[in-house]
C-alpha atoms as a PDB file:
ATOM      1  CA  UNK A   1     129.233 119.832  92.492  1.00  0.00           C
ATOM      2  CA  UNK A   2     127.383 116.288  91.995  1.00  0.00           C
ATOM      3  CA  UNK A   3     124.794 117.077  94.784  1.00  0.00           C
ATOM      4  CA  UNK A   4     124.142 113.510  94.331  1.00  0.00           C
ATOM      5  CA  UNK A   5     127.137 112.574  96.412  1.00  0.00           C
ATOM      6  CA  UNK A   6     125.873 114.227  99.391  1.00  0.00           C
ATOM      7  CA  UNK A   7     123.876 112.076 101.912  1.00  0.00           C
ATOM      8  CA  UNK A   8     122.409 113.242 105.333  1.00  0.00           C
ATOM      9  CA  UNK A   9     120.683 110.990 107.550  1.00  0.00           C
ATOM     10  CA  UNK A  10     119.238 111.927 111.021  1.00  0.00           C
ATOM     11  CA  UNK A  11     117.118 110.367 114.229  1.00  0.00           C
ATOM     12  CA  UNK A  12     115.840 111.602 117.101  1.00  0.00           C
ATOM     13  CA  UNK A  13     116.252 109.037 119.504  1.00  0.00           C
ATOM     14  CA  UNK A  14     115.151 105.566 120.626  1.00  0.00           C
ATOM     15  CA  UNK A  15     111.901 104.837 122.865  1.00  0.00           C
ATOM     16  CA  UNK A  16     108.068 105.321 123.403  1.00  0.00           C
ATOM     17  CA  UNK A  17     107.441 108.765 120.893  1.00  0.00           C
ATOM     18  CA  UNK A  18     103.990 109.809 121.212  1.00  0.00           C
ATOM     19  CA  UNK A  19     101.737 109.027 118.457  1.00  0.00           C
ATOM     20  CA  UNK A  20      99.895 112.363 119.079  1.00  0.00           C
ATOM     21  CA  UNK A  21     103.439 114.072 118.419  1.00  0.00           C
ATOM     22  CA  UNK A  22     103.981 111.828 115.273  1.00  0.00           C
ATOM     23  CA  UNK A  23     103.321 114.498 112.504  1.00  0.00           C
ATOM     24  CA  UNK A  24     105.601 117.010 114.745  1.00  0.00           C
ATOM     25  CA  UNK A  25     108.533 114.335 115.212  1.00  0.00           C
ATOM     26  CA  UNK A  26     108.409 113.986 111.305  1.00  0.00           C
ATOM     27  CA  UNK A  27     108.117 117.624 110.348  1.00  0.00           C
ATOM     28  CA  UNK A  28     111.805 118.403 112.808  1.00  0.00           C
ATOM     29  CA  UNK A  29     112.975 115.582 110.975  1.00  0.00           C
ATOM     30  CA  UNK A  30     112.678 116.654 107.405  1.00  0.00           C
ATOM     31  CA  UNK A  31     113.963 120.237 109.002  1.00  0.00           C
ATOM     32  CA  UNK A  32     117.226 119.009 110.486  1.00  0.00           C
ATOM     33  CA  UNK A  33     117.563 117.189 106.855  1.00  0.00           C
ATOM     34  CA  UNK A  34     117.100 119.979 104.881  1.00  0.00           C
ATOM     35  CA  UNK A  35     119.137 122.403 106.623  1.00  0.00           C
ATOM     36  CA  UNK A  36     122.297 119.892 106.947  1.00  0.00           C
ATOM     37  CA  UNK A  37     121.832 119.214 102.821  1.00  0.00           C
ATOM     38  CA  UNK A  38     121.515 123.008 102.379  1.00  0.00           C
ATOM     39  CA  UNK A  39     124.945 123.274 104.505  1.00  0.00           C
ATOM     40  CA  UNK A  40     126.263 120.513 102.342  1.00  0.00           C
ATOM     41  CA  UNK A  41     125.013 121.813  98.819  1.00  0.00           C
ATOM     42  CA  UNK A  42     127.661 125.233 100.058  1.00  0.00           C
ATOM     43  CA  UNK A  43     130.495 122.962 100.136  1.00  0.00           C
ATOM     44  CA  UNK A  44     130.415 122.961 103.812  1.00  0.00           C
ATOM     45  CA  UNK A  45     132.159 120.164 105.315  1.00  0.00           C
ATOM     46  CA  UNK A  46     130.293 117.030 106.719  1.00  0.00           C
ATOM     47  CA  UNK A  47     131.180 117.710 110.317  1.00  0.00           C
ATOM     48  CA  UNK A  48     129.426 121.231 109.643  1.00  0.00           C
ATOM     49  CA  UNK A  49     126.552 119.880 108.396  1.00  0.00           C
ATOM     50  CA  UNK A  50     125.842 117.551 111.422  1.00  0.00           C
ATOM     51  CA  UNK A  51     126.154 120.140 113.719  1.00  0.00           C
ATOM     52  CA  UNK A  52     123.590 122.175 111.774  1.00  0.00           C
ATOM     53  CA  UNK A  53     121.575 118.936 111.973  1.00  0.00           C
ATOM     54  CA  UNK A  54     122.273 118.447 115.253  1.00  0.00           C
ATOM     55  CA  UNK A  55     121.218 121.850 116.747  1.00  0.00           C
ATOM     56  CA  UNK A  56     118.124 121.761 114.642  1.00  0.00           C
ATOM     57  CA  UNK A  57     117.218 118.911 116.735  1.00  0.00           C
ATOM     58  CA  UNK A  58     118.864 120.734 119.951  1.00  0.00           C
ATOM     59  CA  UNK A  59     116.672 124.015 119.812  1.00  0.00           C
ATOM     60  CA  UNK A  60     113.301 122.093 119.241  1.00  0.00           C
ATOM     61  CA  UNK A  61     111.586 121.553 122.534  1.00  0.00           C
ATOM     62  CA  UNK A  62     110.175 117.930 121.513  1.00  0.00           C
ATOM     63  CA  UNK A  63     113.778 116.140 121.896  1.00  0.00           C
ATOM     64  CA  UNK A  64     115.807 114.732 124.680  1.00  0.00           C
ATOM     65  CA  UNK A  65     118.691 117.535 123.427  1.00  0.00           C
ATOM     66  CA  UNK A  66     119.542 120.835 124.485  1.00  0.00           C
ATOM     67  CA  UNK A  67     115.728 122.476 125.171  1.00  0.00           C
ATOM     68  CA  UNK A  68     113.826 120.601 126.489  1.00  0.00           C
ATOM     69  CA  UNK A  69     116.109 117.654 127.424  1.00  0.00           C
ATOM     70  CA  UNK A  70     115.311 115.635 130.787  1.00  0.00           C
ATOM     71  CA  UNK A  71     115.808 116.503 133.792  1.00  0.00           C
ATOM     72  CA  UNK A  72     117.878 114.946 136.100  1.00  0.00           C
ATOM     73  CA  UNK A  73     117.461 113.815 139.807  1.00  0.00           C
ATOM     74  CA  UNK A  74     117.535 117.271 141.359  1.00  0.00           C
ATOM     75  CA  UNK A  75     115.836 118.643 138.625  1.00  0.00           C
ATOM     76  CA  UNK A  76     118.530 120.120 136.452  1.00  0.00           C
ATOM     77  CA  UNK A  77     119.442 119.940 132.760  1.00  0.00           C
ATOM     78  CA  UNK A  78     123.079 118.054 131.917  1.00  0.00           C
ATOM     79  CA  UNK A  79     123.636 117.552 127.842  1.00  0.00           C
ATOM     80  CA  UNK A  80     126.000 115.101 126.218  1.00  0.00           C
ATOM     81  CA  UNK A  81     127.403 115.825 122.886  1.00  0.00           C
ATOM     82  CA  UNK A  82     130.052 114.482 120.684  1.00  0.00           C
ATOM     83  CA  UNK A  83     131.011 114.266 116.949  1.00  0.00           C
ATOM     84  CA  UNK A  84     133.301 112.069 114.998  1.00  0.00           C
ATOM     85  CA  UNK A  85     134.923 112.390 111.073  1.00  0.00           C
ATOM     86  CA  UNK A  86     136.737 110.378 108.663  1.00  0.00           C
ATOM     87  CA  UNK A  87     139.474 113.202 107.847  1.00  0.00           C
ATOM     88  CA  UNK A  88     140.994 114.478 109.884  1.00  0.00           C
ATOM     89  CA  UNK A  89     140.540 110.840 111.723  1.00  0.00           C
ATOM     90  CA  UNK A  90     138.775 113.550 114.992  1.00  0.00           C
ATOM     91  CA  UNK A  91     137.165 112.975 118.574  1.00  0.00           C
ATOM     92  CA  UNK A  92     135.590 115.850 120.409  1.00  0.00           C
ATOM     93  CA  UNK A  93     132.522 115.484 123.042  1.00  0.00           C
ATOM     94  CA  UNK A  94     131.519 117.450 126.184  1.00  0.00           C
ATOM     95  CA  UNK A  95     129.319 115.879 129.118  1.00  0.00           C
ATOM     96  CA  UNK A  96     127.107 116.905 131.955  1.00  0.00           C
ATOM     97  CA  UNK A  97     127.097 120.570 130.749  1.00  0.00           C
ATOM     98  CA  UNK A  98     124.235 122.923 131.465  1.00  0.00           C
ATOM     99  CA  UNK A  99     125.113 125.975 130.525  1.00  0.00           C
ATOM    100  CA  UNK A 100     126.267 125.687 126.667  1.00  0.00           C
ATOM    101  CA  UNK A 101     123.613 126.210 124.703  1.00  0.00           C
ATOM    102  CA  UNK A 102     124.178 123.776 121.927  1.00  0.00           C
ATOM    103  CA  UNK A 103     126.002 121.326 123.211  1.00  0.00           C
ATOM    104  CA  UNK A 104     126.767 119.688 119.760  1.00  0.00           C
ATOM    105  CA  UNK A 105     128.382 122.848 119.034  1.00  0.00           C
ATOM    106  CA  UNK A 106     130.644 122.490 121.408  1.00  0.00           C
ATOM    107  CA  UNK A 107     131.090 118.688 120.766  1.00  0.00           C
ATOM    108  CA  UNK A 108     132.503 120.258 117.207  1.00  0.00           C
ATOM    109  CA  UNK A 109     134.794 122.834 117.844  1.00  0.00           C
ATOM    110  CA  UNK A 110     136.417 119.828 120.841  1.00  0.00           C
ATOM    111  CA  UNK A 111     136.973 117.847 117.657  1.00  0.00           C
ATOM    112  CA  UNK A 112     138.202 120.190 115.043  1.00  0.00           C
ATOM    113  CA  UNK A 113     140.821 121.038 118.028  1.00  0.00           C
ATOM    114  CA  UNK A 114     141.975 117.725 119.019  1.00  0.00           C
ATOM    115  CA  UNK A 115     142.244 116.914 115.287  1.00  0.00           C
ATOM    116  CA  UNK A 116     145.043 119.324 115.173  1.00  0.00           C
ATOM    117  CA  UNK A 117     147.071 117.289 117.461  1.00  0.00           C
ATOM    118  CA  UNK A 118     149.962 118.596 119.652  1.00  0.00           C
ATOM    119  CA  UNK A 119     150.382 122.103 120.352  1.00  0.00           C
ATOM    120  CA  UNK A 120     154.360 122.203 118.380  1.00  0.00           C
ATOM    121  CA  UNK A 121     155.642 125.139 120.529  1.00  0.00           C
ATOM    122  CA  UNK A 122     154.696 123.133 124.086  1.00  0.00           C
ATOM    123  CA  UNK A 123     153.533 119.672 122.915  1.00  0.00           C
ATOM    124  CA  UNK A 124     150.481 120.343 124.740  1.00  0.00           C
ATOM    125  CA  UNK A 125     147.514 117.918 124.099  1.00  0.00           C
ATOM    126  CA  UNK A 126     144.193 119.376 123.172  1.00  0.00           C
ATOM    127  CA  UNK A 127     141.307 117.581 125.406  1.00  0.00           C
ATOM    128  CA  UNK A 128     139.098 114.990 123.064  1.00  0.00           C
ATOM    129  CA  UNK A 129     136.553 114.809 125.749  1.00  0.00           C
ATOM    130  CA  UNK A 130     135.594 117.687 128.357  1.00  0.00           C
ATOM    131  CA  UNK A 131     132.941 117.668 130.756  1.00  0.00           C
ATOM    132  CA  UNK A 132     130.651 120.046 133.283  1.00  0.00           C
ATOM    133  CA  UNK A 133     132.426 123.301 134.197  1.00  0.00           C
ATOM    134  CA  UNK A 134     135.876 122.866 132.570  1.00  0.00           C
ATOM    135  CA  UNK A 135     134.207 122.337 129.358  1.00  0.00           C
ATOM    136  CA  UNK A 136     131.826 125.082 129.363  1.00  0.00           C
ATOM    137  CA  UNK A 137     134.754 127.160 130.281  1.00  0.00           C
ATOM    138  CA  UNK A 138     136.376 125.854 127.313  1.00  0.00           C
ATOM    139  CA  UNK A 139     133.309 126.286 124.952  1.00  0.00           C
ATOM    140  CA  UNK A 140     133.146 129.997 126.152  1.00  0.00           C
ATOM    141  CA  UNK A 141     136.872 130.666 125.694  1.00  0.00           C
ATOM    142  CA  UNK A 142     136.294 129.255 122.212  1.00  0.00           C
ATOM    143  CA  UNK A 143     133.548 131.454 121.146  1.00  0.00           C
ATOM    144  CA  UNK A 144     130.520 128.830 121.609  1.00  0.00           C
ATOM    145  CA  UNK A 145     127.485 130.617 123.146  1.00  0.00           C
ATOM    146  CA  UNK A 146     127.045 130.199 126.496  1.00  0.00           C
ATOM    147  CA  UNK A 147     124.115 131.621 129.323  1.00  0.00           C
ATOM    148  CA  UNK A 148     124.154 132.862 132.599  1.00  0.00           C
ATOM    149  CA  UNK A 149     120.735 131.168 133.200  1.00  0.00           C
ATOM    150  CA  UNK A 150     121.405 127.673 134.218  1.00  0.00           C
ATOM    151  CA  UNK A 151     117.891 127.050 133.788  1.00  0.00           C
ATOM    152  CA  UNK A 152     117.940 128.499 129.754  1.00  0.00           C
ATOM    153  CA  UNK A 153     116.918 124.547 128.823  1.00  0.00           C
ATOM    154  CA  UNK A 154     114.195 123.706 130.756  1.00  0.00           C
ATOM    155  CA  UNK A 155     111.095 123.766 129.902  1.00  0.00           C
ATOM    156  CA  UNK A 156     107.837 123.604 131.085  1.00  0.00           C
ATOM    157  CA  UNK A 157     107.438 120.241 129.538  1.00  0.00           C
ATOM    158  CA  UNK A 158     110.209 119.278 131.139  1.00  0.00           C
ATOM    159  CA  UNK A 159     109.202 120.264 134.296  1.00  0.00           C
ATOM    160  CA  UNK A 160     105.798 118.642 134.041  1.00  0.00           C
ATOM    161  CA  UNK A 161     107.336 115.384 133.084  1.00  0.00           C
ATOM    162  CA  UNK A 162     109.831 115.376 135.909  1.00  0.00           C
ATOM    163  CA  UNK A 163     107.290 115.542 138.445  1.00  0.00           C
ATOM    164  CA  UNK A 164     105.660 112.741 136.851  1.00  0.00           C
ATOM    165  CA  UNK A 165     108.405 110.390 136.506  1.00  0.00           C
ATOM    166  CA  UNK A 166     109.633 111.650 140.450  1.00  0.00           C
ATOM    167  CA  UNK A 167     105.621 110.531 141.167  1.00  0.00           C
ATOM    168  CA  UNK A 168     106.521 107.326 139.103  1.00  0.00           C
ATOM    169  CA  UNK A 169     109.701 106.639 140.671  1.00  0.00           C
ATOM    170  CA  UNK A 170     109.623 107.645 144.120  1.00  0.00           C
ATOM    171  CA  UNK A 171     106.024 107.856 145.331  1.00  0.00           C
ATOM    172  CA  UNK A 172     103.705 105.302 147.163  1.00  0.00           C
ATOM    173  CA  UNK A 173     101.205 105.839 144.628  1.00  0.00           C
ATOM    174  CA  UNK A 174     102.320 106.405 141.357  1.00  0.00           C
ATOM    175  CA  UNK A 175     100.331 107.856 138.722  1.00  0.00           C
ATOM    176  CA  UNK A 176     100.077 105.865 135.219  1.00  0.00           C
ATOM    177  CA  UNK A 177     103.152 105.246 133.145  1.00  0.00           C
ATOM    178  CA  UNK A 178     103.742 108.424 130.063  1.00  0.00           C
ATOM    179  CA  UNK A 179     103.600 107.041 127.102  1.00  0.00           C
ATOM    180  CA  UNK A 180     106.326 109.026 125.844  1.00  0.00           C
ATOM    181  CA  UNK A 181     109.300 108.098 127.696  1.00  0.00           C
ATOM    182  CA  UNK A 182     112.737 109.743 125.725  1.00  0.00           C
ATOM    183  CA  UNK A 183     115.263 107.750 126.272  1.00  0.00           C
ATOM    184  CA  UNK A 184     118.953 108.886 124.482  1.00  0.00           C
ATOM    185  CA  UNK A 185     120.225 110.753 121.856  1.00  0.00           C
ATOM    186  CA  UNK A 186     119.587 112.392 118.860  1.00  0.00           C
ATOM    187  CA  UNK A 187     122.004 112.003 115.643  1.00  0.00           C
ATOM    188  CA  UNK A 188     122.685 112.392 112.393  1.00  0.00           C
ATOM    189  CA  UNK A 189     125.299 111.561 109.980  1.00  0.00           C
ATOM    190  CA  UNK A 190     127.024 113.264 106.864  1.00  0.00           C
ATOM    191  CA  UNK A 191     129.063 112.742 103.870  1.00  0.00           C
ATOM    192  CA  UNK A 192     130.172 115.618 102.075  1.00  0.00           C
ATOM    193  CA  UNK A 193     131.291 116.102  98.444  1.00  0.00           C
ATOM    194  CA  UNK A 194     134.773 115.580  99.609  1.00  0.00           C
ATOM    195  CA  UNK A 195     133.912 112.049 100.394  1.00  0.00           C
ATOM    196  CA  UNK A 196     134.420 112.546 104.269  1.00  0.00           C
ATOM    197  CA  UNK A 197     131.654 111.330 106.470  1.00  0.00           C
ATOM    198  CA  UNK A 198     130.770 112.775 109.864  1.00  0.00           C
ATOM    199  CA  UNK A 199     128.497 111.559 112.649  1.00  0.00           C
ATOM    200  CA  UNK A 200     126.975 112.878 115.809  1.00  0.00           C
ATOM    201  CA  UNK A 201     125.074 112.553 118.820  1.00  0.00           C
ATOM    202  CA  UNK A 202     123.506 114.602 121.400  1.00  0.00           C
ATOM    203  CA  UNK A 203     121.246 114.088 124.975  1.00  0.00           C
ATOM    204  CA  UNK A 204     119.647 115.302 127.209  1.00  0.00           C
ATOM    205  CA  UNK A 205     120.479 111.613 129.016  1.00  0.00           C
ATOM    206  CA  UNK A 206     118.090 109.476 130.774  1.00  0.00           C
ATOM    207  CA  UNK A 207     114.960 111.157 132.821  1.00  0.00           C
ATOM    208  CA  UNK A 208     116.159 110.925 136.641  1.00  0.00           C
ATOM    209  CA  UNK A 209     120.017 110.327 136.046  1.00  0.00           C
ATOM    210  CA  UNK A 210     122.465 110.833 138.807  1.00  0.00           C
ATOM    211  CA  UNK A 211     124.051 114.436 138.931  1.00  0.00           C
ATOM    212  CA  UNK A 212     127.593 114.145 136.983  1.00  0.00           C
ATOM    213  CA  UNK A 213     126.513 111.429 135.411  1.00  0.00           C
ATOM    214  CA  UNK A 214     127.728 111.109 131.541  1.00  0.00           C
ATOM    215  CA  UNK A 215     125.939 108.719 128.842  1.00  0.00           C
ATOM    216  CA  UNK A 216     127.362 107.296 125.368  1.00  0.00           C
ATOM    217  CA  UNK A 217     126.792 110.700 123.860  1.00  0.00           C
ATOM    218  CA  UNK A 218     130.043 112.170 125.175  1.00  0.00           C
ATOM    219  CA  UNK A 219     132.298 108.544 124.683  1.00  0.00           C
ATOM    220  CA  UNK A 220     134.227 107.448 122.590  1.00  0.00           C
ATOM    221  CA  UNK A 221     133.390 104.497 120.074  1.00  0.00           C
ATOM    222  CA  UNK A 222     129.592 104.599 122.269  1.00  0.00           C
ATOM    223  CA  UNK A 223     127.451 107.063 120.601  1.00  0.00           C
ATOM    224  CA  UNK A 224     128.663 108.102 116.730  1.00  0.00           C
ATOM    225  CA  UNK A 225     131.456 106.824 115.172  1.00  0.00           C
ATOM    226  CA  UNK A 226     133.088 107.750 111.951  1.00  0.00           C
ATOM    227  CA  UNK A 227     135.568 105.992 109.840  1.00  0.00           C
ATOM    228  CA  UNK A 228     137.077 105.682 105.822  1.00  0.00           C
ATOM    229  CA  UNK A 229     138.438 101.979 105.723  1.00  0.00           C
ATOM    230  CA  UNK A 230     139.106  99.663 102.849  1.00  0.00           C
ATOM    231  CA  UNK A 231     137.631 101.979  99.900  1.00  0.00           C
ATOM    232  CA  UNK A 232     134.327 102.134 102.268  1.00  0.00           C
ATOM    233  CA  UNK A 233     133.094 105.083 104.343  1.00  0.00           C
ATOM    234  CA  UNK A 234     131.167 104.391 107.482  1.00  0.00           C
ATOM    235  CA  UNK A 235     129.115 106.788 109.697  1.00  0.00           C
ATOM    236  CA  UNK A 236     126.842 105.406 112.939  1.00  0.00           C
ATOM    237  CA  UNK A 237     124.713 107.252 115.205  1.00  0.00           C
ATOM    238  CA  UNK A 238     123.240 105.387 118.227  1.00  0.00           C
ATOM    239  CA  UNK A 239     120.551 105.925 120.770  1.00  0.00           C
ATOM    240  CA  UNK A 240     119.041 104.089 123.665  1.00  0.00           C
ATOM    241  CA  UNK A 241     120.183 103.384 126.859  1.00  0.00           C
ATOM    242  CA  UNK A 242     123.588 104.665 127.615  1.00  0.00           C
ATOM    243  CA  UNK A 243     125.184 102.730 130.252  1.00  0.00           C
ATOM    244  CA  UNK A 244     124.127  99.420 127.651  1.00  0.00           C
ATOM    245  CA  UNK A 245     125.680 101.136 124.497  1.00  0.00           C
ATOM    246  CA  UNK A 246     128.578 102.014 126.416  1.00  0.00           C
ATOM    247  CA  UNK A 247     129.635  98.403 127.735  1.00  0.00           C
ATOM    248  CA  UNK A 248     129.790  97.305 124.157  1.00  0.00           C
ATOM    249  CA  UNK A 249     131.096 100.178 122.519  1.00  0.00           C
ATOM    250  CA  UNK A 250     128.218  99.883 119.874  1.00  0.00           C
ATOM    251  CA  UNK A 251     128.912 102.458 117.405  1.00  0.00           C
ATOM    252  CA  UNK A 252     132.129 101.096 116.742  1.00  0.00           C
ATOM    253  CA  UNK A 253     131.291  97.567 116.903  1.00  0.00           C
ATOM    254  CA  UNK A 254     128.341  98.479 114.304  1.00  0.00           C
ATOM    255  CA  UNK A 255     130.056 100.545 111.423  1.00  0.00           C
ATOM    256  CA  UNK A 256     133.538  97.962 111.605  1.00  0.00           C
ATOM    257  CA  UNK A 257     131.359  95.453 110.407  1.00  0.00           C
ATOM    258  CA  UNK A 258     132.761  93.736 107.522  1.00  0.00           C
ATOM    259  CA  UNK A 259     129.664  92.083 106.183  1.00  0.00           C
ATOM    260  CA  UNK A 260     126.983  93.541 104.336  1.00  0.00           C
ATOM    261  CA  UNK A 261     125.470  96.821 105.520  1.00  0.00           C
ATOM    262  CA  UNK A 262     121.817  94.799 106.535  1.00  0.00           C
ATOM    263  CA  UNK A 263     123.472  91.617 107.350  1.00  0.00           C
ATOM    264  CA  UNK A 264     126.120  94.053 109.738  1.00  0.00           C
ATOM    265  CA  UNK A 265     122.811  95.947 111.835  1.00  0.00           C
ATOM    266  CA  UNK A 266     121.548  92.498 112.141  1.00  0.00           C
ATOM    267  CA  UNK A 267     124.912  90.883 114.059  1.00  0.00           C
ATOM    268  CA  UNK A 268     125.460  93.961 116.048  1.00  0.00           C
ATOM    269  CA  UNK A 269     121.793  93.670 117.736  1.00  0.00           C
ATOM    270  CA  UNK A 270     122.603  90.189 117.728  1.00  0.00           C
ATOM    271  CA  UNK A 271     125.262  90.640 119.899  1.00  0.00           C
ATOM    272  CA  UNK A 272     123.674  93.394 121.700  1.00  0.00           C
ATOM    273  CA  UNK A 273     120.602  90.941 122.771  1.00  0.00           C
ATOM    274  CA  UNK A 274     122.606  88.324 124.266  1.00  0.00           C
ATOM    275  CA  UNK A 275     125.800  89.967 125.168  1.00  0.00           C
ATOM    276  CA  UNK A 276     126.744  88.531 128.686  1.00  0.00           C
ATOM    277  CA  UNK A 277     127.998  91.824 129.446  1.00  0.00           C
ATOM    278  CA  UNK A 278     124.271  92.706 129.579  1.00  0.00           C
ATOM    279  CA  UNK A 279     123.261  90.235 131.668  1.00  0.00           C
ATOM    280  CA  UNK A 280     122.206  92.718 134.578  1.00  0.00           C
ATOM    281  CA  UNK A 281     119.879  93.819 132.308  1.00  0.00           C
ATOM    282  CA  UNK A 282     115.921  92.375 132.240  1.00  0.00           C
ATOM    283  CA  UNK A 283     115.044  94.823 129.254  1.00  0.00           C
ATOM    284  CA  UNK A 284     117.482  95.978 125.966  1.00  0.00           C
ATOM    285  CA  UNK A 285     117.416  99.023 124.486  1.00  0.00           C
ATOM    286  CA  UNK A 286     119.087 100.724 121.414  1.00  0.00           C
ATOM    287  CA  UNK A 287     118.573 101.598 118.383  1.00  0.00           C
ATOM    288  CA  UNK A 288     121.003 103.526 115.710  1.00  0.00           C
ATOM    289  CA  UNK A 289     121.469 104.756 112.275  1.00  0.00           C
ATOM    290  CA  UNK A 290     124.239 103.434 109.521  1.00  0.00           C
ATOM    291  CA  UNK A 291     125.025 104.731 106.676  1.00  0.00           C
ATOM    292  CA  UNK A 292     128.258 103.079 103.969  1.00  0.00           C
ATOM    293  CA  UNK A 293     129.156 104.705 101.279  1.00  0.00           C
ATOM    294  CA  UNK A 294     131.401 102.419  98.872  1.00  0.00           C
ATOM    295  CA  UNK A 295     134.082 103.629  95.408  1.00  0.00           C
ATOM    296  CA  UNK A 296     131.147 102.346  93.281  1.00  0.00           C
ATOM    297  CA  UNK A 297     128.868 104.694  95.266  1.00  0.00           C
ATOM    298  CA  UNK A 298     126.284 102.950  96.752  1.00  0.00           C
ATOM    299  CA  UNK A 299     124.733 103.345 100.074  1.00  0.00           C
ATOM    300  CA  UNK A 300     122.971 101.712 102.779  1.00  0.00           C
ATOM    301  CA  UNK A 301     120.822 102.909 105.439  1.00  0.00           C
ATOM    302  CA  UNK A 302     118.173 101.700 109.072  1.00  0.00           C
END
């Protein structure tokens, strides 16, 4: 195998990252990128590989993904997940789940299902996107691990910060601002020796979100998106702020770019900035990785 063909790239999501945390952020990094490569470098495929990413990021308690995720208005834990690949051309996300452990595992097995298609005895269609009971019914039916313990992702961290942003948000004297404020989504994205490229996202969503309430991780064209077009490979991860992403489909708008890979990021945030459909808006915010992979084999990366 040319183990040179294999490229992993992964983020742990947009905003305010402590700078005390900085050496800790870096070390999970170079973890979720070692263990995808290692999947990769054993032929695994390169939706396997984000997953492995993925839930690297997931079980660490320093993300806004699976432990240790946000919390949301009643104090509760609700992950998005979803995952996207080239070949089979495959959707599959959950949302607002709290009982799946890793929801990007979930996210997986969604898409390796729907990219089946049709049931051909009953022309049933499998579900691309699932969310809150149904799908952890689903995930458990499908032999993804599942608790009992609704409260098996929060952590004490969590818990601390909650009460601080509640103090923030609702109080008549709130304390000081953190200076660590996780916003969306982690990611990563894949390419395999096969020359298929995968890319995922998961989130914890944002810190005091509505019950029920589902970001860009779990839709479609919003958080990751996937594609092999015109002898070119494209794989985006996004993070940020999900009701934004999601009224511009950003993913998708970033890796259909035509133009060069830089020249690409830089008319997506164009349009991102001073998209009208934004207008509500007083502050931006996004952020996202892209990777191309072209016949003559080069590559591109933010």
């Amino acid at each position: 195998m040319d183990h040179g063909s294999l490229v992993v790239a992964v983020h742990i999501g947009a905003g305010y990252h402590s700078t005390l945390k900085e050496k800790a952020y870096k070390s999970l990094i170079k973890k979720a990128c070692l263990a995808a490569m290692q999947c990769l470098k054993q032929s695994s495929s390169a939706g396997d590989a984000v997953e492995r990413a993925i839930q690297t990021l997931e079980d660490s308690r320093l993300t806004n993904a699976g432990k240790g995720s946000n919390l949301n208005r009643k104090g509760q834990v609700e992950c998005d997940a979803s995952m996207m690949c080239s070949n089979p051309d495959a959707f599959g996300a959950v949302g607002a789940v709290t009982t799946i452990c890793n929801p990007i595992q979930a996210a997986h097995a969604v898409m390796k299902a729907q990219g089946i298609g049709p049931d051909p005895q009953n022309g049933l269609v499998p579900p691309m996107l699932l969310v809150g009971h149904g799908a952890e019914q689903w995930a458990e039916a499908n032999n993804v691990a599942t608790s009992n313990d609704i409260r098996h992702l929060i952590t004490p961290e969590a818990l601390d910060k909650y009460a601080r942003y509640m103090d923030q948000a609702f109080s008549t004297h709130p304390t000081q601002p953190d200076d660590d404020i996780l916003l969306d989504t982690v990611g990563a994205v894949c390419i395999d020796s096969t020359g298929v490229v995968a890319a995922g996202v998961s989130s914890g969503g944002i810190a005091l979100k509505y019950p029920g309430r589902v970001g860009e991780a779990a839709m479609f064209g919003c958080g990751c998106w996937a594609q092999a077009q015109n002898a070119q490979l494209s794989g985006c991860s996004v993070s940020g702020t999900g009701e934004q992403i999601s009224r511009l489909l950003l993913a998708k708008l970033c890796a259909q770019k035509t133009s060069d890979i830089f020249a690409g990021l830089d008319e997506t945030f164009a349009e991102f900035c001073t998209s009208s459909a934004l207008s509500m808006y007083v502050e931006r915010n996004a952020g996202l990785i892209l990777l191309r992979k072209t016949e003559n084999g080069s590559t591109g990366k933010l």
